[in-house]
PDB file of N, CA and C in Angstrom:
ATOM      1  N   UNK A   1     -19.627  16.405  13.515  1.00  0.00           N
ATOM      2  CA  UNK A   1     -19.070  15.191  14.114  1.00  0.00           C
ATOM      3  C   UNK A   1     -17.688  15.485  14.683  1.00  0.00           C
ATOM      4  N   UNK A   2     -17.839  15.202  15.967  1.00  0.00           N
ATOM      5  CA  UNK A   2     -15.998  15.688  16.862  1.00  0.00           C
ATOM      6  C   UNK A   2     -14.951  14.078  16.215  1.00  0.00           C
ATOM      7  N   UNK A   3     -13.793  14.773  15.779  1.00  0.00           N
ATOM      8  CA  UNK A   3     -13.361  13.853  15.449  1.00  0.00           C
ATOM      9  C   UNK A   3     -12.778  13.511  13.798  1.00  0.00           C
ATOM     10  N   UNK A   4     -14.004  14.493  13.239  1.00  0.00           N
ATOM     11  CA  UNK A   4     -13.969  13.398  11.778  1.00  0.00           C
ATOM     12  C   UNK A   4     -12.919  14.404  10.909  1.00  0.00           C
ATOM     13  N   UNK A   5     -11.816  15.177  11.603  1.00  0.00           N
ATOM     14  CA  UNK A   5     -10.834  15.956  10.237  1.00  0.00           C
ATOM     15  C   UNK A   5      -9.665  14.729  11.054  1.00  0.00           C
ATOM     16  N   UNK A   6      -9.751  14.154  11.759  1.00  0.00           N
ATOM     17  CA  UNK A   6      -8.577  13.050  12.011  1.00  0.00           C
ATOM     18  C   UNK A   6      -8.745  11.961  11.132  1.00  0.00           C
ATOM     19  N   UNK A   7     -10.240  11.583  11.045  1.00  0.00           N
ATOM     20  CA  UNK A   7     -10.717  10.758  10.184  1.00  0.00           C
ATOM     21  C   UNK A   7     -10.188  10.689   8.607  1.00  0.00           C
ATOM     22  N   UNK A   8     -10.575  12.171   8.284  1.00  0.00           N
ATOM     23  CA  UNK A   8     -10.454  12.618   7.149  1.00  0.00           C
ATOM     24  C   UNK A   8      -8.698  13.035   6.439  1.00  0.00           C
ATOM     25  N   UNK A   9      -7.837  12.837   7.574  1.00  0.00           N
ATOM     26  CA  UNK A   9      -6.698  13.162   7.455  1.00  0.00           C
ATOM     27  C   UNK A   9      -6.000  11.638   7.312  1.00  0.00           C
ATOM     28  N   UNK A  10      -6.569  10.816   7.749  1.00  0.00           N
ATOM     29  CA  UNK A  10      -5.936   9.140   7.659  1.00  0.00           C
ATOM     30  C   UNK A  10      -6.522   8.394   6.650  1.00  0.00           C
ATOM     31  N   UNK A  11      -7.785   9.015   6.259  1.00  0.00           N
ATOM     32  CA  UNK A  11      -8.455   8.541   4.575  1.00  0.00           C
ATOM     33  C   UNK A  11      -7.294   8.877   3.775  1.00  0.00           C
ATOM     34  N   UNK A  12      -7.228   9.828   3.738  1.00  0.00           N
ATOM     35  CA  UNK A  12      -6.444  11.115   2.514  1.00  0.00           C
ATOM     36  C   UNK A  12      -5.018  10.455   2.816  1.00  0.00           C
ATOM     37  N   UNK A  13      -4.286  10.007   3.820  1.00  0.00           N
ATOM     38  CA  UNK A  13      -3.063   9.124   4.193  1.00  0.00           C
ATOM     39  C   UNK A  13      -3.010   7.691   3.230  1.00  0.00           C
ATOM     40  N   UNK A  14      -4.097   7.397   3.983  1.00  0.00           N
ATOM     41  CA  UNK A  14      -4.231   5.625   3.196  1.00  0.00           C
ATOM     42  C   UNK A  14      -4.386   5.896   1.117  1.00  0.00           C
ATOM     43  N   UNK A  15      -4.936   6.728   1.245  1.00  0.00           N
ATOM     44  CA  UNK A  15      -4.941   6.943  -0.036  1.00  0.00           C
ATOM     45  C   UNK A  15      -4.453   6.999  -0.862  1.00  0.00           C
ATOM     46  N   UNK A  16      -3.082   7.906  -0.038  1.00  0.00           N
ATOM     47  CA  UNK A  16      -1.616   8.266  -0.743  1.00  0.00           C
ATOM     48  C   UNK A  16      -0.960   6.495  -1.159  1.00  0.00           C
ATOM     49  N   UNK A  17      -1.078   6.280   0.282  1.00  0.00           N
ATOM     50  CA  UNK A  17      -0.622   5.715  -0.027  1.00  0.00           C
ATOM     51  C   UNK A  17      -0.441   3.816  -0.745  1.00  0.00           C
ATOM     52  N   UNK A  18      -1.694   4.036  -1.361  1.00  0.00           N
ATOM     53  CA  UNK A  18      -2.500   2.910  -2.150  1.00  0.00           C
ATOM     54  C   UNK A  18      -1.974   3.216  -3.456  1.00  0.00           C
ATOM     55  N   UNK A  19      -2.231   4.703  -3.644  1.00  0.00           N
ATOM     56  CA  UNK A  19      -1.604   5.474  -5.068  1.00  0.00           C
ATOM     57  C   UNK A  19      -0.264   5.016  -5.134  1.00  0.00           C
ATOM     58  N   UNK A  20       0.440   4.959  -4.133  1.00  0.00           N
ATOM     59  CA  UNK A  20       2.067   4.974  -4.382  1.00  0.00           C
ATOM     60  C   UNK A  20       2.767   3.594  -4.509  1.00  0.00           C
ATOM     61  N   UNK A  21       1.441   2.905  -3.536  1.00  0.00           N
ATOM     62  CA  UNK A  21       1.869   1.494  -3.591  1.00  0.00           C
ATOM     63  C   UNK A  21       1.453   0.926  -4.767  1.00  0.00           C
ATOM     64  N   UNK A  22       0.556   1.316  -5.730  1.00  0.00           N
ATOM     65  CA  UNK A  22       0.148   1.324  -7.239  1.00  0.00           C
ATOM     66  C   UNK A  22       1.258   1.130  -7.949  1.00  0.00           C
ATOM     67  N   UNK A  23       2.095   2.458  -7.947  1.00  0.00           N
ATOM     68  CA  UNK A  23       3.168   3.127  -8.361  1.00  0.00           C
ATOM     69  C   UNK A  23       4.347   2.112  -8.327  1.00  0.00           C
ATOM     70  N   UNK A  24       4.706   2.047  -7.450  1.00  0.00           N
ATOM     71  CA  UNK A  24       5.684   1.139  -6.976  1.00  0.00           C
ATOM     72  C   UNK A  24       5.961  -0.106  -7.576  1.00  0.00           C
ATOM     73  N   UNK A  25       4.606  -1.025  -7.470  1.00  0.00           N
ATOM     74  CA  UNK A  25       4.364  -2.234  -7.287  1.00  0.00           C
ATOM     75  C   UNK A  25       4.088  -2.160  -8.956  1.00  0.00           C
ATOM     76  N   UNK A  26       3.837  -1.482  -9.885  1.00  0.00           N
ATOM     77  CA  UNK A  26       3.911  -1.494 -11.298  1.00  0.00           C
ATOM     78  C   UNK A  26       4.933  -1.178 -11.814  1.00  0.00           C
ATOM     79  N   UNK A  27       6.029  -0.280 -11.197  1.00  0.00           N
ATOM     80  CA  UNK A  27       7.461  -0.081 -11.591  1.00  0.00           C
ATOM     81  C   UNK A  27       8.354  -1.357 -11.209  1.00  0.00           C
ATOM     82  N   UNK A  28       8.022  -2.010 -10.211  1.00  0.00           N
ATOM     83  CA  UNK A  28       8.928  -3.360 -10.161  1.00  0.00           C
ATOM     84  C   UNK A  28       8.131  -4.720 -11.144  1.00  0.00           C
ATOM     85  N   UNK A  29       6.832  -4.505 -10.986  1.00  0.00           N
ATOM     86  CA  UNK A  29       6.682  -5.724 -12.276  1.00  0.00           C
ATOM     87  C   UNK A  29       7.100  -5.559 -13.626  1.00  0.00           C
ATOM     88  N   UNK A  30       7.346  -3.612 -13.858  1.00  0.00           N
ATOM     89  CA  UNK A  30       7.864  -3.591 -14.999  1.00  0.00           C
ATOM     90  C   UNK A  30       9.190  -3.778 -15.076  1.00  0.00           C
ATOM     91  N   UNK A  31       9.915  -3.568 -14.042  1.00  0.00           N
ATOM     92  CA  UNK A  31      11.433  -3.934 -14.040  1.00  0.00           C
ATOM     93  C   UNK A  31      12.127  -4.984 -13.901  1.00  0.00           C
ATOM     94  N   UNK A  32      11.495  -5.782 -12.881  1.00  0.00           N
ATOM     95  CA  UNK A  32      11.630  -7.405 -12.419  1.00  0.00           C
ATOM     96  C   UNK A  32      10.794  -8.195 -12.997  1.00  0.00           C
ATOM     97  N   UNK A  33       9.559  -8.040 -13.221  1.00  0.00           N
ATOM     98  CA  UNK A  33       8.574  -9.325 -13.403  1.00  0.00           C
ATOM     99  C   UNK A  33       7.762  -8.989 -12.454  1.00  0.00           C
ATOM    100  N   UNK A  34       6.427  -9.962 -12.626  1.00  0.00           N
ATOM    101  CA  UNK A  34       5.193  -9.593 -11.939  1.00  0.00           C
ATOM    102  C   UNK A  34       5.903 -10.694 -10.375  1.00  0.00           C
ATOM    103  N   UNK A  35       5.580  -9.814  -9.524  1.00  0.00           N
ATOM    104  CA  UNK A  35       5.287 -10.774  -8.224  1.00  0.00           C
ATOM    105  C   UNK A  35       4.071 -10.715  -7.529  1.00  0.00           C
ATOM    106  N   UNK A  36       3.538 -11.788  -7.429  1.00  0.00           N
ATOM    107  CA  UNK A  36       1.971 -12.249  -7.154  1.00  0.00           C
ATOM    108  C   UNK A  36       1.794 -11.540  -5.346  1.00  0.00           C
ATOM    109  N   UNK A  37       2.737 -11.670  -4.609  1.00  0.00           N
ATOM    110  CA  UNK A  37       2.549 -11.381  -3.409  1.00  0.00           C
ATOM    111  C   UNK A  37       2.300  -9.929  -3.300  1.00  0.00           C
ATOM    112  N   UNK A  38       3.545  -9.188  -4.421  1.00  0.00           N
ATOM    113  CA  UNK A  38       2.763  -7.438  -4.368  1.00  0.00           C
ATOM    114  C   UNK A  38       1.759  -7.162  -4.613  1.00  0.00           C
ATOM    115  N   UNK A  39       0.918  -7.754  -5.821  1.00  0.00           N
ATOM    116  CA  UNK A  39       0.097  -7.597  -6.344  1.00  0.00           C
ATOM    117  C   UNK A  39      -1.458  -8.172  -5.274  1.00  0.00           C
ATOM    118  N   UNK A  40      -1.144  -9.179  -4.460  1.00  0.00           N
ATOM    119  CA  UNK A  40      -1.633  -9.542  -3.520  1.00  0.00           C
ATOM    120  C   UNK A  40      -2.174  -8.241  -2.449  1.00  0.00           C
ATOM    121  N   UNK A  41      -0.821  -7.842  -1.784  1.00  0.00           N
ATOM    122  CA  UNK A  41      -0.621  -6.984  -1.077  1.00  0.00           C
ATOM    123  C   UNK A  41      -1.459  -5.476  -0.902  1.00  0.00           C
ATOM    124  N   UNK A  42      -0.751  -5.433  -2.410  1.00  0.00           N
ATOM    125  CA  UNK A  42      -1.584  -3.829  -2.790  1.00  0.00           C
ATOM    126  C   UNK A  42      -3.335  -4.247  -3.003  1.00  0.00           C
ATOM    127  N   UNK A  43      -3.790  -5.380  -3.354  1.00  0.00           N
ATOM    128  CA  UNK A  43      -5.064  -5.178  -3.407  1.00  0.00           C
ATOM    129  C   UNK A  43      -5.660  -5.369  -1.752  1.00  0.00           C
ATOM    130  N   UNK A  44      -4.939  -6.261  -0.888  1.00  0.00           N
ATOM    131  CA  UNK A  44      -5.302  -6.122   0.946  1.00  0.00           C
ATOM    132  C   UNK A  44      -5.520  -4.305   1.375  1.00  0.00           C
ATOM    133  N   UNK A  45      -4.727  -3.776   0.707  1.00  0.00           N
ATOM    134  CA  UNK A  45      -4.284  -2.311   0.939  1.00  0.00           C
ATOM    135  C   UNK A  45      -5.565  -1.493   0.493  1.00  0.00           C
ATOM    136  N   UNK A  46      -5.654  -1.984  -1.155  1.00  0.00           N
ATOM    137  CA  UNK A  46      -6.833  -1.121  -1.548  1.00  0.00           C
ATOM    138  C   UNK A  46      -8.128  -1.498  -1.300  1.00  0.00           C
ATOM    139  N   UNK A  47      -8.069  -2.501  -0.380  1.00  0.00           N
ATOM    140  CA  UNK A  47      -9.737  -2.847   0.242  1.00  0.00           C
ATOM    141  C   UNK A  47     -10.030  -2.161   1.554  1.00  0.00           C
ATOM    142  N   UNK A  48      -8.932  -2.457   2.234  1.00  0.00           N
ATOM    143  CA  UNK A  48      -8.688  -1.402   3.681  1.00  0.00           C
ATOM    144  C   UNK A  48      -9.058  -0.050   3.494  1.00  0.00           C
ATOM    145  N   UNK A  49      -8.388   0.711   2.314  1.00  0.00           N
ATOM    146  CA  UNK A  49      -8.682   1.967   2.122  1.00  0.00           C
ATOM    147  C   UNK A  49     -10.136   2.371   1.575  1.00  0.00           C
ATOM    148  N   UNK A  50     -10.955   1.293   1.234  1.00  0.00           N
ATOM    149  CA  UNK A  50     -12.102   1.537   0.424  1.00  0.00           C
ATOM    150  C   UNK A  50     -13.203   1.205   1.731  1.00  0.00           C
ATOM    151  N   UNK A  51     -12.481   0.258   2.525  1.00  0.00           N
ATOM    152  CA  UNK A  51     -13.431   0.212   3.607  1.00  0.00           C
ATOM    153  C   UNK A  51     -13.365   1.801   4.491  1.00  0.00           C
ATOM    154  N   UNK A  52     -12.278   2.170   4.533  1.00  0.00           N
ATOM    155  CA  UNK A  52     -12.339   3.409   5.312  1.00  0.00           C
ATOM    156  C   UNK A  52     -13.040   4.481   4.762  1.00  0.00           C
ATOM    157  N   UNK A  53     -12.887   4.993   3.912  1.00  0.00           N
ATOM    158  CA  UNK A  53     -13.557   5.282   2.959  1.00  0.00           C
ATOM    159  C   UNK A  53     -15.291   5.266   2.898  1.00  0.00           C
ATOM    160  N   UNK A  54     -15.973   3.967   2.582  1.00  0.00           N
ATOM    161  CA  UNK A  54     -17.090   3.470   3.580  1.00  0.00           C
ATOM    162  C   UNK A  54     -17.583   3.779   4.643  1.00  0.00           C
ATOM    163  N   UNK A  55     -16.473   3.664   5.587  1.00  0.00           N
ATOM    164  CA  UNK A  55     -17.253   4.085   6.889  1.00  0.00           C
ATOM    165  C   UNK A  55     -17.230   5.425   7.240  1.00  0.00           C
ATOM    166  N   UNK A  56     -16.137   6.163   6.776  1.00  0.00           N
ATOM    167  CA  UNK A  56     -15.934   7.364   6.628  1.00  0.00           C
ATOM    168  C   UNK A  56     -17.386   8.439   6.057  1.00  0.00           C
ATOM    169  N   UNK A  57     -17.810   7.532   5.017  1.00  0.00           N
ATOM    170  CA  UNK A  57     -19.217   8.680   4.249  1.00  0.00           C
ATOM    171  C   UNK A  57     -20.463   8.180   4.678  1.00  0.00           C
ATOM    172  N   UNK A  58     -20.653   7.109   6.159  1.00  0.00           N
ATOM    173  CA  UNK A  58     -21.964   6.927   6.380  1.00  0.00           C
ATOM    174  C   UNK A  58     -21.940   7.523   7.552  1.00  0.00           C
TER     175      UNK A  58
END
């Protein structure tokens, strides 16, 4: 498939950075308190990445 290590290079991107936004977004609820909008956020994030992901392995 022409194309798919760009593919495979913006999976492996989004990925990072779902992990980090994980990261992040659990170091400030542990520091501040939970905020509903991060927690919001990061799950918009980790559906995007799961859809890519998806379309990525069919």
């Amino acid at each position: 498939m022409p194309g798919s290590g760009s593919t495979d290079s913006s999976t492996r991107t989004m990925g990072v950075l779902t992990v980090g936004g994980l990261v992040a977004v659990t170091a400030y609820t542990v520091a501040l308190g939970s905020n509903g909008w991060l927690w919001f956020g990061w799950v918009v994030l980790g559906l995007i990445t799961l859809g890519m992901v998806a379309t990525r392995s069919t």
